[in-house]
Protein backbone atom coordinates (compact mmCIF):
# COMPACT_ATOMS: atom_id res chain seq x y z
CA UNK A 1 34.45 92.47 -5.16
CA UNK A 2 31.94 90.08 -3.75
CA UNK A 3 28.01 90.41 -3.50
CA UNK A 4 28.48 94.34 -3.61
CA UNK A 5 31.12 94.19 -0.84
CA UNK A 6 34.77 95.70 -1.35
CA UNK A 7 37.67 94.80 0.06
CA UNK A 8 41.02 96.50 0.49
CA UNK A 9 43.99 94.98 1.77
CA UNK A 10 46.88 97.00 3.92
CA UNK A 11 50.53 96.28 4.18
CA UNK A 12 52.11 95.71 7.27
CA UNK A 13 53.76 99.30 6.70
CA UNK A 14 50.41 100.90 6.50
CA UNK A 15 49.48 98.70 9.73
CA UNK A 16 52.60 100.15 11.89
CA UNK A 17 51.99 103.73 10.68
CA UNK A 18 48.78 103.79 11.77
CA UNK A 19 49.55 101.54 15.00
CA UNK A 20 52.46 105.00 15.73
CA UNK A 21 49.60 107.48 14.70
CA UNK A 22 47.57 105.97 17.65
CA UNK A 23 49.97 105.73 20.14
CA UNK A 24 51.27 109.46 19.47
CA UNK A 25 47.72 110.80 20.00
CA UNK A 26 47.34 108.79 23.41
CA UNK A 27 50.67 110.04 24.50
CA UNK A 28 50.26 113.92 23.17
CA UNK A 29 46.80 114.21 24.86
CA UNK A 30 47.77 113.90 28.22
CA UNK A 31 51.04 116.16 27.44
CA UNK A 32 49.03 118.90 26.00
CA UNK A 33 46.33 118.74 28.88
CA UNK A 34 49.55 119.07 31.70
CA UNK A 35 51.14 121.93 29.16
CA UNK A 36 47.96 123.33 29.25
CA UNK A 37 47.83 123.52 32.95
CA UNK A 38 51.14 124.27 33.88
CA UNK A 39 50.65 127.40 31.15
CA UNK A 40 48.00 128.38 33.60
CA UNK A 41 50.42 128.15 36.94
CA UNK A 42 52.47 130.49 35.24
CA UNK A 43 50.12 132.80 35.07
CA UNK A 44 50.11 133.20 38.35
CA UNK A 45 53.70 134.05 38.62
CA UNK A 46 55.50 130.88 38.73
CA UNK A 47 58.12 129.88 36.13
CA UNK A 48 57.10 126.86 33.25
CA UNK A 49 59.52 124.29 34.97
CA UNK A 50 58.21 125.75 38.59
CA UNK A 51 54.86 125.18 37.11
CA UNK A 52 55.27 121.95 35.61
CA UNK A 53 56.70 120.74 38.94
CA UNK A 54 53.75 121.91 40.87
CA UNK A 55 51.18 120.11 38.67
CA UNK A 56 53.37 116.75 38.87
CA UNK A 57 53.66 116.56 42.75
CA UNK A 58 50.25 117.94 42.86
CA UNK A 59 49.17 114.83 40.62
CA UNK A 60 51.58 112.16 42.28
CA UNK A 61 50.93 113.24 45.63
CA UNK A 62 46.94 112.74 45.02
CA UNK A 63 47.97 109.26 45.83
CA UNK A 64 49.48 110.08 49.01
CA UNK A 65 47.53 110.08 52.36
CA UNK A 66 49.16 110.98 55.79
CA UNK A 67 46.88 109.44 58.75
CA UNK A 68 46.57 111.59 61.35
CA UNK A 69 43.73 111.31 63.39
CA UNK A 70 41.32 108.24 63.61
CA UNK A 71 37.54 108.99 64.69
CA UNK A 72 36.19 105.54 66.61
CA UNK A 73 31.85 105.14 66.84
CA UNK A 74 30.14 104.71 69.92
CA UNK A 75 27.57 102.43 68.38
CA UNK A 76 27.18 100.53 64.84
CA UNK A 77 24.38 99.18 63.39
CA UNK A 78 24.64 95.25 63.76
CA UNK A 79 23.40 93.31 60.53
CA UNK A 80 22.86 89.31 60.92
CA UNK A 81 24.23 89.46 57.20
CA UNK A 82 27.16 91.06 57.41
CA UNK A 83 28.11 91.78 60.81
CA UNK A 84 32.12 91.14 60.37
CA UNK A 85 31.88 94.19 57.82
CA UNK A 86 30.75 96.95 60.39
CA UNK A 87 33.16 99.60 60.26
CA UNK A 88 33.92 101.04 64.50
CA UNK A 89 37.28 103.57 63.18
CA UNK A 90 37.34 105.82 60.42
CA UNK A 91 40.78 106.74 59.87
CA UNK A 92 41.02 110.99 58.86
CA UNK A 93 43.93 111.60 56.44
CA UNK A 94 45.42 114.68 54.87
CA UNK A 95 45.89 113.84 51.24
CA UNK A 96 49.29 115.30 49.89
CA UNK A 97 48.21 116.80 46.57
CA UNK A 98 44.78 117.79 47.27
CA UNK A 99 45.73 119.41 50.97
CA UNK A 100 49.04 119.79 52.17
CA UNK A 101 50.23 121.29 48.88
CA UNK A 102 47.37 123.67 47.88
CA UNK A 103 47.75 125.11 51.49
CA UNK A 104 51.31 125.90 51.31
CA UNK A 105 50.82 127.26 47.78
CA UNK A 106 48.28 129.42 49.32
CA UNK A 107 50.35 131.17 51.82
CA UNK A 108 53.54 131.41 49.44
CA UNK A 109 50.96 133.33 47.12
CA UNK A 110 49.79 135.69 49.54
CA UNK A 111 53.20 136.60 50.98
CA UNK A 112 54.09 137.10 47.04
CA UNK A 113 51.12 139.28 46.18
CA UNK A 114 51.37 141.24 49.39
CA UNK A 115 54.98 141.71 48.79
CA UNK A 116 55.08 142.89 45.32
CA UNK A 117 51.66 144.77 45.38
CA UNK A 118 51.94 145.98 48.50
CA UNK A 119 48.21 145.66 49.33
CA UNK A 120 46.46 143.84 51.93
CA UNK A 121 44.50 140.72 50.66
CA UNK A 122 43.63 140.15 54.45
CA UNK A 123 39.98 141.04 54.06
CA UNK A 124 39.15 139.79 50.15
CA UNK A 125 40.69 136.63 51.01
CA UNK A 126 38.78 135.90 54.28
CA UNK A 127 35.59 137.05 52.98
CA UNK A 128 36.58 134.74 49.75
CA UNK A 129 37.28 131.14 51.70
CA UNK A 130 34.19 132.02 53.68
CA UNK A 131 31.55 132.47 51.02
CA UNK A 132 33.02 129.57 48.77
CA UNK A 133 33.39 127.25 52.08
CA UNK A 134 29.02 128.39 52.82
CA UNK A 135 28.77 127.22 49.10
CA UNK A 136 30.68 123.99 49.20
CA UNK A 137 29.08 122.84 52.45
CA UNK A 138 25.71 123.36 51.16
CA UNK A 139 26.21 121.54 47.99
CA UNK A 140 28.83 118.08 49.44
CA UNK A 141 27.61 114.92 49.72
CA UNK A 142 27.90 112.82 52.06
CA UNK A 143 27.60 109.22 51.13
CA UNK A 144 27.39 106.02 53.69
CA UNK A 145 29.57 103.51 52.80
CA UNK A 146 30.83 105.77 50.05
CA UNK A 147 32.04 109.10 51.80
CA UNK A 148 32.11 112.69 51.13
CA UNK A 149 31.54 114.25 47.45
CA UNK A 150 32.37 118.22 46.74
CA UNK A 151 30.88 119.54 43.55
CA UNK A 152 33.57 119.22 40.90
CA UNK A 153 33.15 122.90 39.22
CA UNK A 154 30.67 125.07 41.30
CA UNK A 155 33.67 125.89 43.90
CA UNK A 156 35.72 126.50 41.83
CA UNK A 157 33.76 128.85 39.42
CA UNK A 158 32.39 130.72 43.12
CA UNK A 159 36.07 131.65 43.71
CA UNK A 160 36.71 133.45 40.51
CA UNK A 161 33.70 135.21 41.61
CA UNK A 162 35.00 135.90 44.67
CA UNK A 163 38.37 137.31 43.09
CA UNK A 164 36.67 139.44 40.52
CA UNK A 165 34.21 140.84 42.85
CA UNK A 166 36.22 141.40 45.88
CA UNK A 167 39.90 142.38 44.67
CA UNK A 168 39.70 144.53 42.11
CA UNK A 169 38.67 142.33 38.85
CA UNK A 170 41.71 141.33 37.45
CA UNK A 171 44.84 140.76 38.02
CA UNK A 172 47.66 139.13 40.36
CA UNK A 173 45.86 139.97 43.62
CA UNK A 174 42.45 138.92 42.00
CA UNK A 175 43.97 135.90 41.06
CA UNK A 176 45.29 135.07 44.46
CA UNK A 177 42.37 135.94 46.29
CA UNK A 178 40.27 133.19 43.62
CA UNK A 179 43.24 130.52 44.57
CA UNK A 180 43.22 130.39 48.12
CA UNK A 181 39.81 131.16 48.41
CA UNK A 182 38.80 128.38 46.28
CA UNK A 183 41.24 125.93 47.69
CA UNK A 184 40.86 126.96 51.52
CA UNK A 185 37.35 127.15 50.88
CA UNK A 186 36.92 123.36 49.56
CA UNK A 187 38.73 121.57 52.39
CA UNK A 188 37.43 124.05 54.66
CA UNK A 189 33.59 123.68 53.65
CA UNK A 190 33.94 120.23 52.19
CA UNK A 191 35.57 118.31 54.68
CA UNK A 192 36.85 120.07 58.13
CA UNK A 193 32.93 121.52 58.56
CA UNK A 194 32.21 117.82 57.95
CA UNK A 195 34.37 116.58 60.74
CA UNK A 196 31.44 115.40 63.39
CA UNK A 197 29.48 113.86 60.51
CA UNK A 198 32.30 111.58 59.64
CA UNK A 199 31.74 108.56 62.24
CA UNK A 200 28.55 107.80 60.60
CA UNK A 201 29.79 107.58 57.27
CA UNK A 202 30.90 103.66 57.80
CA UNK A 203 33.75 103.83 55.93
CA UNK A 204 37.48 103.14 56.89
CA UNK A 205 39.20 106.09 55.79
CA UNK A 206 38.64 109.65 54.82
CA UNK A 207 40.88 111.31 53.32
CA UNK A 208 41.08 115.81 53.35
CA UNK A 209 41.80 116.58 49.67
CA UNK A 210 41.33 113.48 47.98
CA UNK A 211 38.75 110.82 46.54
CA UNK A 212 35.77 112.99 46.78
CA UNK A 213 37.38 116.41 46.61
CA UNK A 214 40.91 116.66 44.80
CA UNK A 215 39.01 117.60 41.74
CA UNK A 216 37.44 120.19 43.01
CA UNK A 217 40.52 121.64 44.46
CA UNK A 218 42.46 121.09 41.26
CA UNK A 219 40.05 122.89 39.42
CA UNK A 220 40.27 125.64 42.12
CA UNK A 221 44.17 125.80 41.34
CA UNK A 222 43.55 125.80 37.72
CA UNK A 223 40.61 128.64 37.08
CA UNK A 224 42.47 131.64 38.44
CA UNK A 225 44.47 131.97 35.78
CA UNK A 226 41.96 133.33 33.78
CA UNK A 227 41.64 136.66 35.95
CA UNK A 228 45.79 136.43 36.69
């Protein structure tokens, strides 16, 4: 001891134990987290390893845009500074895990529900996607230079709503109808609605499900599960 101060020295045993300790936790975190959401696909009728696969693509294909449409301006504003950084197309892409497969989950949920409940989900799941597609428009962003922002939670939490309220409170149908309303109702509300407003965004690309609203759909994939 020195001037009041201690001082302990470690091995280099200690040293790699705790070096494993901290690696394990950053590794088991993000396992848990995808456990924990593929528990919650599977409460919606798919199997764990049907689950798990979902949530993986779902994540992967987040980095995957498919360009299908590009929106040119008729005018730009012309800045003396930075002139050669005008933006004239904006390039509108469907993003693969926060559009293409939410949509298809949809339908293959509502031909499951209809087909082992034998009810029609036709009017709770119309009224659904409208009222959380009013609420997302309402509440998005939209950015210059930066693009379009959907609330991260309010969506989703308006869908469960939805599902409680208009199919029956609990339950696989209740469930469904709080999955594809929320997820119909984001891109519908969040970006399609948003389509003419796009040009004046100055920005190169945007993409339908992702920066800006993949959260919000994943979330919308995610909550269900608690009325399933």
């Amino acid at each position: 001891m020195s001037d009041g101060v201690r001082f302990f020295s470690a091995g280099p045993l200690s040293v790699f134990m705790l070096i494993i300790v901290v690696v394990l936790v950053i590794i088991s975190i993000p396992l848990l987290i995808l456990g924990l959401i593929g528990a919650a696909f599977t409460r919606l009728g798919f199997s764990w390893i049907s689950a798990l696969a979902v949530v993986l693509v779902m994540l992967i294909g987040s980095f995957v845009n498919v360009p299908v449409y590009r929106i040119r301006r008729d005018m730009i504003r012309v800045s003396q500074d930075n002139a050669s950084a005008q933006v004239w197309d904006t390039t509108i892409s469907l993003n693969l895990g926060g559009a293409v497969i939410p949509v298809c989950l949809s339908l293959y949920m509502v031909y499951k529900a209809i087909l082992l409940t034998g009810t029609s989900l036709l009017f709770p799941v119309c009224a659904g996607i409208t009222i959380v597609a009013i609420i997302t428009f309402i509440l998005t962003r939209r950015v210059v230079c930066s693009g379009i922002q959907v609330p991260l939670l309010i969506p989703g939490l308006t869908a469960l709503l939805t599902g409680v309220l208009l199919a029956g409170g609990s339950g696989l149908p209740a469930a469904v109808t709080a999955f594809v309303s929320g997820t119909t109702g984001v891109l519908l509300g969040g970006n399609i609605v948003n389509l003419f407003r796009i040009k004046d965004l100055e920005i190169p690309e945007v993409s339908f499900g992702g920066a800006g609203t993949f959260g919000s759909v994943f979330f919308c994939c995610i909550l269900p599960a608690l009325i399933a």
